[in-house]
Protein backbone atom coordinates (compact mmCIF):
# COMPACT_ATOMS: atom_id res chain seq x y z
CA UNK A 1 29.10 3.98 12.13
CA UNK A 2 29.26 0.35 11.46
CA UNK A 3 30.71 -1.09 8.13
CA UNK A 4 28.13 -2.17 6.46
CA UNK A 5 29.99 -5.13 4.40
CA UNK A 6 31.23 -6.66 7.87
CA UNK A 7 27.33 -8.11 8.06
CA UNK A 8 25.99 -7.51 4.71
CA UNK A 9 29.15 -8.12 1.75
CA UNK A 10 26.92 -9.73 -1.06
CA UNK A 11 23.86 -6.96 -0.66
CA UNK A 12 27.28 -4.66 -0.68
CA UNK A 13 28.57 -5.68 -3.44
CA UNK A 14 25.11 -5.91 -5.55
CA UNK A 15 24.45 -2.37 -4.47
CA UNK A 16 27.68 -1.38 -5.86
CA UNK A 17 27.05 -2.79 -8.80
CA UNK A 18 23.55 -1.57 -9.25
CA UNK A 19 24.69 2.26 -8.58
CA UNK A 20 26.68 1.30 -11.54
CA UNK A 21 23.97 0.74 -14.26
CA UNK A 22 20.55 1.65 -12.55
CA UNK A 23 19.66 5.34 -11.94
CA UNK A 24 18.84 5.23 -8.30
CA UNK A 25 19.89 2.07 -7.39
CA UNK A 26 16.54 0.58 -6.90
CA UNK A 27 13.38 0.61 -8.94
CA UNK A 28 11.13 1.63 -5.89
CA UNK A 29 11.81 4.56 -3.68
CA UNK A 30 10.40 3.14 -0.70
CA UNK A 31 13.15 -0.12 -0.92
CA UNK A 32 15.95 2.05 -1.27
CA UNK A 33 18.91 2.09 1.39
CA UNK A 34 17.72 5.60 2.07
CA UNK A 35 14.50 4.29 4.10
CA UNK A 36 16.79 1.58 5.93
CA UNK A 37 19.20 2.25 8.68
CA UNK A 38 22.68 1.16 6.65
CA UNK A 39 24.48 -1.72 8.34
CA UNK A 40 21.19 -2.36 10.77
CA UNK A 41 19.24 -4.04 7.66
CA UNK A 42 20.43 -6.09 4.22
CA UNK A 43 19.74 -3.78 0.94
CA UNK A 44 18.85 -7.10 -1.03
CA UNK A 45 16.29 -10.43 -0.14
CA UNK A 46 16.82 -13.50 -1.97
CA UNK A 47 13.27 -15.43 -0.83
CA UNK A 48 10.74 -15.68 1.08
CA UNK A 49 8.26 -18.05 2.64
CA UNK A 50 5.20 -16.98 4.50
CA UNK A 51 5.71 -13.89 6.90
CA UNK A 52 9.75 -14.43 6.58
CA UNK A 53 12.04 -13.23 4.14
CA UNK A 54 16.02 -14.62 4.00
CA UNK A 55 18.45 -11.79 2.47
CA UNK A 56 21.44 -12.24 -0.12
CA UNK A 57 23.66 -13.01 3.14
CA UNK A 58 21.39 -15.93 4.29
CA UNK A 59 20.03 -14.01 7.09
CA UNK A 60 16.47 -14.58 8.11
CA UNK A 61 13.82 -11.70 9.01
CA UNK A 62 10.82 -11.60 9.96
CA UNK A 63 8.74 -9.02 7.06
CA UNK A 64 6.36 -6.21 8.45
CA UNK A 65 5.99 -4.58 5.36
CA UNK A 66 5.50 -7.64 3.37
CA UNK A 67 6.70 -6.39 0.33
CA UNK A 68 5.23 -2.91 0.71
CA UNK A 69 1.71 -4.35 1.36
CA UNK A 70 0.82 -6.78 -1.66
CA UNK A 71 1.52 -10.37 0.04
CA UNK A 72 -1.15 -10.93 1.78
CA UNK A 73 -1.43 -14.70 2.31
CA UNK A 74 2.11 -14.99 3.00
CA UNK A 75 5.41 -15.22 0.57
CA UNK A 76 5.37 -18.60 -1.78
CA UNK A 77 1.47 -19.44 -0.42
CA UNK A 78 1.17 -23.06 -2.21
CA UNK A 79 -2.75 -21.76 -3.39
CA UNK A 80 -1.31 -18.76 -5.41
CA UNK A 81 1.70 -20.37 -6.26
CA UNK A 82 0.58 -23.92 -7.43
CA UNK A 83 -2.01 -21.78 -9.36
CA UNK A 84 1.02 -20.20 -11.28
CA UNK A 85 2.85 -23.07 -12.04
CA UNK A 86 -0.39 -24.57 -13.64
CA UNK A 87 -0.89 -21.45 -15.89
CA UNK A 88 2.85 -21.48 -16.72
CA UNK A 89 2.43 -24.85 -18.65
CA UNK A 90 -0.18 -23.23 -20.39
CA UNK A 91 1.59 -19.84 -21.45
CA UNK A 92 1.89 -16.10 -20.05
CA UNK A 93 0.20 -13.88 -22.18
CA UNK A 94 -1.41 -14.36 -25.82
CA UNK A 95 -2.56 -13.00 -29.17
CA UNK A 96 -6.49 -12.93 -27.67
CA UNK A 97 -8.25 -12.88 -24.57
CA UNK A 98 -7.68 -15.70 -22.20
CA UNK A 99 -10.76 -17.10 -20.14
CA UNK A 100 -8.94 -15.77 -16.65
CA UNK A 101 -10.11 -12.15 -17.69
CA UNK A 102 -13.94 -13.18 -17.28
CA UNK A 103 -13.32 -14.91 -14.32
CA UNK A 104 -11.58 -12.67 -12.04
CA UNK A 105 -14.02 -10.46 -13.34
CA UNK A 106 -16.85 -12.31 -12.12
CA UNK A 107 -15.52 -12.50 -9.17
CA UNK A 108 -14.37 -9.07 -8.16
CA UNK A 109 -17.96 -8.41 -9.31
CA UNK A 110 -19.84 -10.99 -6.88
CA UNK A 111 -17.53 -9.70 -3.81
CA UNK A 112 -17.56 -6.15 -4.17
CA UNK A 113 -20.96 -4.79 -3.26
CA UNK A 114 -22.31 -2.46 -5.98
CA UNK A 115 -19.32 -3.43 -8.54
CA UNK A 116 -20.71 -4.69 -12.15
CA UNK A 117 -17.66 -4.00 -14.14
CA UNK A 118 -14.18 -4.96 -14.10
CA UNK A 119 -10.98 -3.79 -15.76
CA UNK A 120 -7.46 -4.82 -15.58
CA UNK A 121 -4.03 -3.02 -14.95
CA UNK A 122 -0.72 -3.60 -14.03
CA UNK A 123 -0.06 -1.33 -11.34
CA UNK A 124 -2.55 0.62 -8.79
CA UNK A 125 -1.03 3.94 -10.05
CA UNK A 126 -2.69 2.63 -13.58
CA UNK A 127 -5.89 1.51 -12.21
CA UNK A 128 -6.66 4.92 -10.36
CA UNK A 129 -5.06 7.35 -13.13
CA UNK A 130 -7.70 5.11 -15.35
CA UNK A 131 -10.21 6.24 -13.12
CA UNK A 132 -9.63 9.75 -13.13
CA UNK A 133 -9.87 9.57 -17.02
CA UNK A 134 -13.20 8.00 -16.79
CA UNK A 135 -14.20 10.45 -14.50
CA UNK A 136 -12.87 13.42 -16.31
CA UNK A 137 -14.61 12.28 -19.61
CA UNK A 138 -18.31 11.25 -17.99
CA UNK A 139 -18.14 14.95 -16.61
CA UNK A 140 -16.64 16.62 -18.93
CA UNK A 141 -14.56 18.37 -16.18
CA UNK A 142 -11.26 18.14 -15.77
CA UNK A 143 -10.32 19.05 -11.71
CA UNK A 144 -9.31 16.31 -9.52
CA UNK A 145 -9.51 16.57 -5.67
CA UNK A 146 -6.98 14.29 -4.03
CA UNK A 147 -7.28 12.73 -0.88
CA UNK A 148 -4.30 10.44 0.62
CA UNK A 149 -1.35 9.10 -1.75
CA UNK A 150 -2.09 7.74 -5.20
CA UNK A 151 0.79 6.71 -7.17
CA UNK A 152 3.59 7.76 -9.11
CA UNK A 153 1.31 9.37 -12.33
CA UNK A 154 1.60 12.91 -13.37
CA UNK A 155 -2.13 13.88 -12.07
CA UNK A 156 -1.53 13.36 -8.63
CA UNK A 157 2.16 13.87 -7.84
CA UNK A 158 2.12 16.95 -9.20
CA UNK A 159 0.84 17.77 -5.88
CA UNK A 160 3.79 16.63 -4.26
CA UNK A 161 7.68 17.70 -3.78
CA UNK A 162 8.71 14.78 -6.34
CA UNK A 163 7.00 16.82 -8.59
CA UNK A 164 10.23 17.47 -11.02
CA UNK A 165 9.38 16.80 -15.11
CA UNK A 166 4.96 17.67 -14.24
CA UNK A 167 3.62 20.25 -16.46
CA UNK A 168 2.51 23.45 -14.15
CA UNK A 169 -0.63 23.03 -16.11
CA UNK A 170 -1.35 19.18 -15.07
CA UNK A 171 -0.53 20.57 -11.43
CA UNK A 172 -3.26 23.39 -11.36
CA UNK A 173 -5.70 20.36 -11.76
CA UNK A 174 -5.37 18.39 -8.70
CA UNK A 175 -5.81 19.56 -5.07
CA UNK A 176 -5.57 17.96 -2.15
CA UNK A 177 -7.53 17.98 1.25
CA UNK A 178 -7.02 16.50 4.77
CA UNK A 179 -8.47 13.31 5.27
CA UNK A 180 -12.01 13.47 7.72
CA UNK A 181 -12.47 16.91 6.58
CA UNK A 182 -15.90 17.11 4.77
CA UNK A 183 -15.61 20.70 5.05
CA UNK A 184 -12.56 21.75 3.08
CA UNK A 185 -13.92 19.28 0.55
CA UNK A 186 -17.15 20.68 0.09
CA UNK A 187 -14.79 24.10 -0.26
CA UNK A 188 -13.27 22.61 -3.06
CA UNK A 189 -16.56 20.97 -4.83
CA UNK A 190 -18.41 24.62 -4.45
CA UNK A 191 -15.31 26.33 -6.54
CA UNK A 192 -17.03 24.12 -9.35
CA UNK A 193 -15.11 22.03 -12.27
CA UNK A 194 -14.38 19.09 -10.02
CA UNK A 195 -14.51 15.78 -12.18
CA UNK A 196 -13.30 13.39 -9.43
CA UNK A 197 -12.74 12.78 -5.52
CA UNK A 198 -10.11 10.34 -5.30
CA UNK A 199 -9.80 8.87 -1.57
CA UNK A 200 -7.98 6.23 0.25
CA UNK A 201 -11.12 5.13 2.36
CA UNK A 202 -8.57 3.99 5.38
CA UNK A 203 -5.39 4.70 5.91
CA UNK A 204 -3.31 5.76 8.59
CA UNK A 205 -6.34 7.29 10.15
CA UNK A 206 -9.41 5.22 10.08
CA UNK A 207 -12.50 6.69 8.83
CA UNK A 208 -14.72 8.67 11.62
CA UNK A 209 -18.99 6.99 11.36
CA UNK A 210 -20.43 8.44 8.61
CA UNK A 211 -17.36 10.15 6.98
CA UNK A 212 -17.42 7.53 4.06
CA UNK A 213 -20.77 7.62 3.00
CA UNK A 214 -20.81 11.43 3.82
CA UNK A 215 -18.29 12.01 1.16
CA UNK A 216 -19.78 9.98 -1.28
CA UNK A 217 -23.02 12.12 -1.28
CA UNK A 218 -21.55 15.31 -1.13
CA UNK A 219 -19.20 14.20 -4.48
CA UNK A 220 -22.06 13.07 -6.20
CA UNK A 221 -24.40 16.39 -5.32
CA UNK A 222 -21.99 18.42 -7.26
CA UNK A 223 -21.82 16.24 -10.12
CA UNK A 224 -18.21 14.54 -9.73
CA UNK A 225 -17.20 11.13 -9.49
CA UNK A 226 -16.43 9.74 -6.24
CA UNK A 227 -13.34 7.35 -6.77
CA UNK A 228 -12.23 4.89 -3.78
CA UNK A 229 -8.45 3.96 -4.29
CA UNK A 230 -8.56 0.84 -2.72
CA UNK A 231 -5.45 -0.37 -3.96
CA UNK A 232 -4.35 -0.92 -0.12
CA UNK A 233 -7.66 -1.99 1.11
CA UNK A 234 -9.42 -4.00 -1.23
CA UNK A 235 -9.68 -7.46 -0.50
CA UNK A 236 -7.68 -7.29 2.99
CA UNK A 237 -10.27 -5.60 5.01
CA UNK A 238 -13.41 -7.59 4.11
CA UNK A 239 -13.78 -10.00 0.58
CA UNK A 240 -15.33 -6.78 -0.36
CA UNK A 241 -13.01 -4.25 0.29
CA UNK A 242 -13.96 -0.92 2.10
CA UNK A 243 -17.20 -1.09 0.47
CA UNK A 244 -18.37 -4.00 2.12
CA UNK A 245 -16.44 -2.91 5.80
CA UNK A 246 -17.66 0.65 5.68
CA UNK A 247 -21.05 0.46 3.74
CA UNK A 248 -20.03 3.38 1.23
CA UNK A 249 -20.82 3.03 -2.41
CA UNK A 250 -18.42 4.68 -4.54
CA UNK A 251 -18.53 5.07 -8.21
CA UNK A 252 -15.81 3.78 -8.25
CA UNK A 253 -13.19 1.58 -6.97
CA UNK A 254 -9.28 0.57 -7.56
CA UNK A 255 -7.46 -2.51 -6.55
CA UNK A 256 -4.00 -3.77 -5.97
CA UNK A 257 -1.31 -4.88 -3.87
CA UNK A 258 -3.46 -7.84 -2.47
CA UNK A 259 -5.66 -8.52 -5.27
CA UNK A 260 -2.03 -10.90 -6.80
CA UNK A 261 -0.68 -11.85 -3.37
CA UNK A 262 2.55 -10.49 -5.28
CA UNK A 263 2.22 -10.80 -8.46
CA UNK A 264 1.02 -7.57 -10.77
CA UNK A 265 -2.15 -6.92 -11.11
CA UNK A 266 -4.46 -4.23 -10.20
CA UNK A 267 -8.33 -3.40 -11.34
CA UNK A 268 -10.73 -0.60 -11.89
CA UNK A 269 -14.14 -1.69 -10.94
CA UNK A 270 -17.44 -0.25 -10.42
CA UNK A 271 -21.39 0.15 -12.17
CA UNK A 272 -22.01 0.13 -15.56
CA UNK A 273 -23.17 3.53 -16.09
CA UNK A 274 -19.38 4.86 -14.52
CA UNK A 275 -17.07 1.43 -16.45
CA UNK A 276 -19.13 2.21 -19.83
CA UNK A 277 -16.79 5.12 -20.44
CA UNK A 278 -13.59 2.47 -20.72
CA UNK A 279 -15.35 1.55 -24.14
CA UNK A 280 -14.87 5.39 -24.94
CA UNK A 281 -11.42 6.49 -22.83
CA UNK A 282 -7.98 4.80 -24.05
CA UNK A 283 -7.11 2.22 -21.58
CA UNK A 284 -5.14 -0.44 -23.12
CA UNK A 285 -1.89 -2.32 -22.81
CA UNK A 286 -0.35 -5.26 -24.27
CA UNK A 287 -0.34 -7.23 -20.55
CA UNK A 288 -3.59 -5.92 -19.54
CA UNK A 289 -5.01 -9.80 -19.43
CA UNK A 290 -1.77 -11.58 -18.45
CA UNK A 291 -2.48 -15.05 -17.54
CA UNK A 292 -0.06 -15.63 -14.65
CA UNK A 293 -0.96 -12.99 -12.10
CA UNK A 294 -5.27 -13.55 -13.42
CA UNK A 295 -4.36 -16.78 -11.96
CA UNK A 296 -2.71 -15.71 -9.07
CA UNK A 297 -5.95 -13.25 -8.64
CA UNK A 298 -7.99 -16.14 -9.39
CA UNK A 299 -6.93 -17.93 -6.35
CA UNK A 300 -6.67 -15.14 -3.88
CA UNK A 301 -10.01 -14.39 -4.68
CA UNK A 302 -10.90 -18.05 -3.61
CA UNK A 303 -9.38 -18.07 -0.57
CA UNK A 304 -10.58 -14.95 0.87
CA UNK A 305 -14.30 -15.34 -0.43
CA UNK A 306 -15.58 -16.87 2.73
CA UNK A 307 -14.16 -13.94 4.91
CA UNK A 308 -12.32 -16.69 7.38
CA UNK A 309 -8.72 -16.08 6.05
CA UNK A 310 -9.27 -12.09 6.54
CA UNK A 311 -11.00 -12.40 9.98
CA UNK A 312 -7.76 -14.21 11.31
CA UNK A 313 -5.59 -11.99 9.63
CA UNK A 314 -7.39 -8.88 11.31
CA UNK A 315 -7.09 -10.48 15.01
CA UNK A 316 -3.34 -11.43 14.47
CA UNK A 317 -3.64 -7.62 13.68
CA UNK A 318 -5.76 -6.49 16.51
CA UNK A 319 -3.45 -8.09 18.83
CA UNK A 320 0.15 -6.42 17.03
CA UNK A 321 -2.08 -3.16 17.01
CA UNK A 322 -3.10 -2.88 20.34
CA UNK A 323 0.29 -3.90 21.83
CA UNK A 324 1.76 -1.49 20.32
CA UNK A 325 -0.56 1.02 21.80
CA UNK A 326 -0.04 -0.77 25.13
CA UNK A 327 3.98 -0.33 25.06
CA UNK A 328 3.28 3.79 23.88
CA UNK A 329 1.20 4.13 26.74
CA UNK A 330 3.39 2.51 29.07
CA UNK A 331 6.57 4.37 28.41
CA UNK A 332 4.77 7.53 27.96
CA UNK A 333 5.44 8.24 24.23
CA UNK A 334 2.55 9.81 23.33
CA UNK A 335 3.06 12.51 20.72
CA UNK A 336 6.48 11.34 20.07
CA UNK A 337 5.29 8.01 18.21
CA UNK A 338 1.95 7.66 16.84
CA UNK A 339 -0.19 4.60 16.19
CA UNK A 340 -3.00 4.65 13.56
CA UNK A 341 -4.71 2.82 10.99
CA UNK A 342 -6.62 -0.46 10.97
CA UNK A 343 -5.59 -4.05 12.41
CA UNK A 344 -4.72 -5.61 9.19
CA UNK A 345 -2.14 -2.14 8.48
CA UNK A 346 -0.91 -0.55 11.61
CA UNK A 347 0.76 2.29 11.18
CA UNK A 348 3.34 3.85 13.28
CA UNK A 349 4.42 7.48 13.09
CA UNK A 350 6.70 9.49 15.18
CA UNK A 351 6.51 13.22 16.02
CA UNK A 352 8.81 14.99 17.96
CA UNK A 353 11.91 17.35 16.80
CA UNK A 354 14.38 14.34 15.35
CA UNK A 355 11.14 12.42 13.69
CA UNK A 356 13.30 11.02 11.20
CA UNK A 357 16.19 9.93 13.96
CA UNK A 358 13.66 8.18 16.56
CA UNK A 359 12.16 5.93 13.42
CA UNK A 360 15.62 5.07 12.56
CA UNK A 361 16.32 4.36 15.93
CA UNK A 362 12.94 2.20 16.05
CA UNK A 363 13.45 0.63 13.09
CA UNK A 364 17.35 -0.65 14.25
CA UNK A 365 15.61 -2.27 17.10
CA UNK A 366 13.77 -3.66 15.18
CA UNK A 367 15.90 -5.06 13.12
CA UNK A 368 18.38 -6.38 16.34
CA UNK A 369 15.24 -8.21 16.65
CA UNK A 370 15.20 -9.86 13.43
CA UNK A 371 12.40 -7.53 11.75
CA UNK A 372 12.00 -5.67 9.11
CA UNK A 373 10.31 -2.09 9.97
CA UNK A 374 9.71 0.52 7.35
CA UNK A 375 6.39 2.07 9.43
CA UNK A 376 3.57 -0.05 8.17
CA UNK A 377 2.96 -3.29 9.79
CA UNK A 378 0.97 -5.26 7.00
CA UNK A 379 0.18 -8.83 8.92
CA UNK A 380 0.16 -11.45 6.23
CA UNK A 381 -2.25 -15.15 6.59
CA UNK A 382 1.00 -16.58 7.65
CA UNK A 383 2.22 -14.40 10.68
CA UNK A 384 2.58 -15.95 13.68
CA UNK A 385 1.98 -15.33 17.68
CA UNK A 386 5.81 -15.62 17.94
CA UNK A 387 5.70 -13.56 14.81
CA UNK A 388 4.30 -10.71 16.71
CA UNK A 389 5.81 -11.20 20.20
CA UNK A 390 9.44 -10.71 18.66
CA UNK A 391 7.80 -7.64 16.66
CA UNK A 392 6.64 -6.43 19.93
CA UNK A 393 9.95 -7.10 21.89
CA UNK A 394 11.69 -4.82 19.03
CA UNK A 395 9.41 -1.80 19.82
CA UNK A 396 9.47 -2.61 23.67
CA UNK A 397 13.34 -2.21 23.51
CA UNK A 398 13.31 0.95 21.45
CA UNK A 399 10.54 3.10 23.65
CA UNK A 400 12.21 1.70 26.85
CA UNK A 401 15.09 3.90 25.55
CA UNK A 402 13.50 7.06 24.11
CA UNK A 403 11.50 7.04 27.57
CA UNK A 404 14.90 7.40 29.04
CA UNK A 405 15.34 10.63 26.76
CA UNK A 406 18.59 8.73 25.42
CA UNK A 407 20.87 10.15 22.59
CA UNK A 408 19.16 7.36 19.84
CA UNK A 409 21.07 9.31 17.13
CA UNK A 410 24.29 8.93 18.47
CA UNK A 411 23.58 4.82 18.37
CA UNK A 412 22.36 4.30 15.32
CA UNK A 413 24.72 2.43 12.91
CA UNK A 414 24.35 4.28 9.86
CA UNK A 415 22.60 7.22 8.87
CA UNK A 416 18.98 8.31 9.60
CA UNK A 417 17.00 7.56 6.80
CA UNK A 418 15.34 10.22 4.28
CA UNK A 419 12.20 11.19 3.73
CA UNK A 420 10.27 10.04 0.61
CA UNK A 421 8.57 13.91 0.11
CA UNK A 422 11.11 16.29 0.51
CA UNK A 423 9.58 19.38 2.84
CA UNK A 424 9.20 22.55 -0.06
């Protein structure tokens, strides 16, 4: 094993000291040093500046994750940024409503096809639990079926093995179903008392023709709310989200991640008949209309309106996406590491007996390339075609070796990293 503080001493020494005082180490499971190969990648970044981050050591990277999905123009984007400094001057947050709060409104509203409302939260685990409150008081019903991941809230990772400090009664409310299957849904919809369908529309699997608006129908048959948590794919597949790319209607929708190009923000939106209940629900919080990331929203909004930005973003993706298919194919992986989702969020899997080992091993070639790899490649405005040749030579260099049937495990540097959901 190599010594980690031979490469990375000040993300070393800050780790040391955050073990110290922060339960954890880290405020987000997913940046943890247990979903990084120790002494292969830094623990700590200091900046950032469109697709490439430079860690606490000065080392540069190039980010595939970008920041677990919410940059999507790239890291200090003048637009977004210039747009914060301007609102800084101003102030952050204030006694009443600022005018930002009508205008991001307006324009989630004139993007999102069948959207009249807007409201604000801070975090896409807020916006959808939000949801599932409005849903649970227009039915009057109090089951939720889950489809995908949703956040960190009580209602939904109950369902989970994190599921430590959930009442067993909150966990009886939520099931979950495979995505694509309309059948095991319409299971759970027939067993009756189902307030809400809460679905990432794509994911790591993108959805089959009809499947979308399928769903949607079949939710609103038996009299529950369909709810699309877009917080990954709002405003990076289409100005319009899933709705506009896929041509399903939910009732409603939740943003995030790209809606602040890094800065937190996220949004319930949908028609009036489903929003009116947030004038009856609780759904409140003292930096619900903070001015800084509004603004940030504001311009993000702007610059994706005309579709341009997103179009080059998704054939950057098309071209990271289908390479990587290309080098699976070509060193006979199949099975052993998977490739799914949608050009603007690849996502690579890995199967196999040792799936944790080969994406460690994967993700250390990556990072001898200069990348960071945590599974999801989320390709930012800024990316570049060097960008994503020195992306590709990273995974070319690890499946040249599994093909080979090498020991990876015995060449990693540290240990394999953990899962996030524990097996039961």
């Amino acid at each position: 094993m190599t010594d980690p503080t031979n490469r990375f001493p000040c993300s070393e020494d800050l780790w040391q000291r955050a073990e110290a005082v922060i339960p954890l180490g880290t405020q987000t499971l997913s940046k943890s040093p247990t979903q990084f190969v120790r002494g292969a990648h830094p623990l700590y970044i200091a900046r950032g500046r469109g697709a490439h981050l430079w860690d606490v050591d000065s080392n540069e990277w190039i980010d595939e994750p970008m920041a677990l999905g919410p940059v999507l123009l790239g890291y200090a984007e003048p637009a977004v940024d210039d747009a914060i400094r301007a609102q800084l001057d101003d102030g952050i947050t204030f006694t009443l409503m600022h005018p930002l709060e009508v205008e991001v409104a307006e324009r989630i509203v004139a993007l999102c096809p069948g959207v009249e409302a807007v409201r604000f939260a801070k975090s896409g685990s807020d916006a959808v639990t939000g949801a599932v409150r409005a849903a649970r008081a227009h039915t009057g019903r109090e089951r939720v079926v889950a489809v995908g991941y949703h956040g960190w809230h009580d209602w939904y990772i109950g369902t989970t093995t994190r599921n430590a400090g959930v009442p067993a009664g909150v966990q009886a409310l939520t099931t979950t179903v495979a995505y694509g299957d309309l059948d095991a849904l319409t299971d759970e919809l027939a067993r009756g008392g189902v307030a809400a369908v809460v679905l990432e529309p794509s994911g790591a699997t993108v959805p089959s023709p009809g499947y979308l608006t399928g769903l949607v129908d079949a939710v609103r048959t038996a009299g529950a709310v369909s709810v699309f948590d877009e917080v990954i794919t709002g405003f990076r597949l289409a100005p319009g989200g899933a709705r506009e790319r896929y041509g399903a209607i939910p009732d409603l929708s939740c943003y995030g991640k790209a809606l602040g190009n890094g800065m937190p923000i996220a949004a319930v939106a949908g028609a009036w008949p489903l929003m009116r209940e947030f004038e009856r629900i609780f759904f409140s919080g003292t930096h619900g209309g903070e001015a800084l990331s509004l603004a940030a929203a504001r311009a993000v909004l702007d610059v994706i309106a005309d579709g341009s930005v997103l179009a080059a973003i998704e054939q950057r993706g098309r071209s990271l996406l289908d390479g990587v298919v290309a080098l699976v194919a070509k060193f006979g992986l199949d099975g052993l590491v998977t490739v799914g989702g949608e050009p603007q969020r690849t996502v690579v899997g890995f199967g196999g007996d040792a799936p944790l080992v080969t994406k460690s091993w994967v993700q250390q070639c990556q990072a001898d390339a200069g990348c960071l790899f945590n599974g999801s490649l989320f390709v930012c405005a800024r990316h570049s075609d060097d960008d994503v040749e020195r992306i590709l030579g990273g995974f070319e260099t690890a499946f040249e070796a599994l093909s080979r049937s090498e020991d990876v495990g015995a060449q990693l540097v540290g240990p394999p990293v953990e899962p996030v959901f524990r097996a039961p």
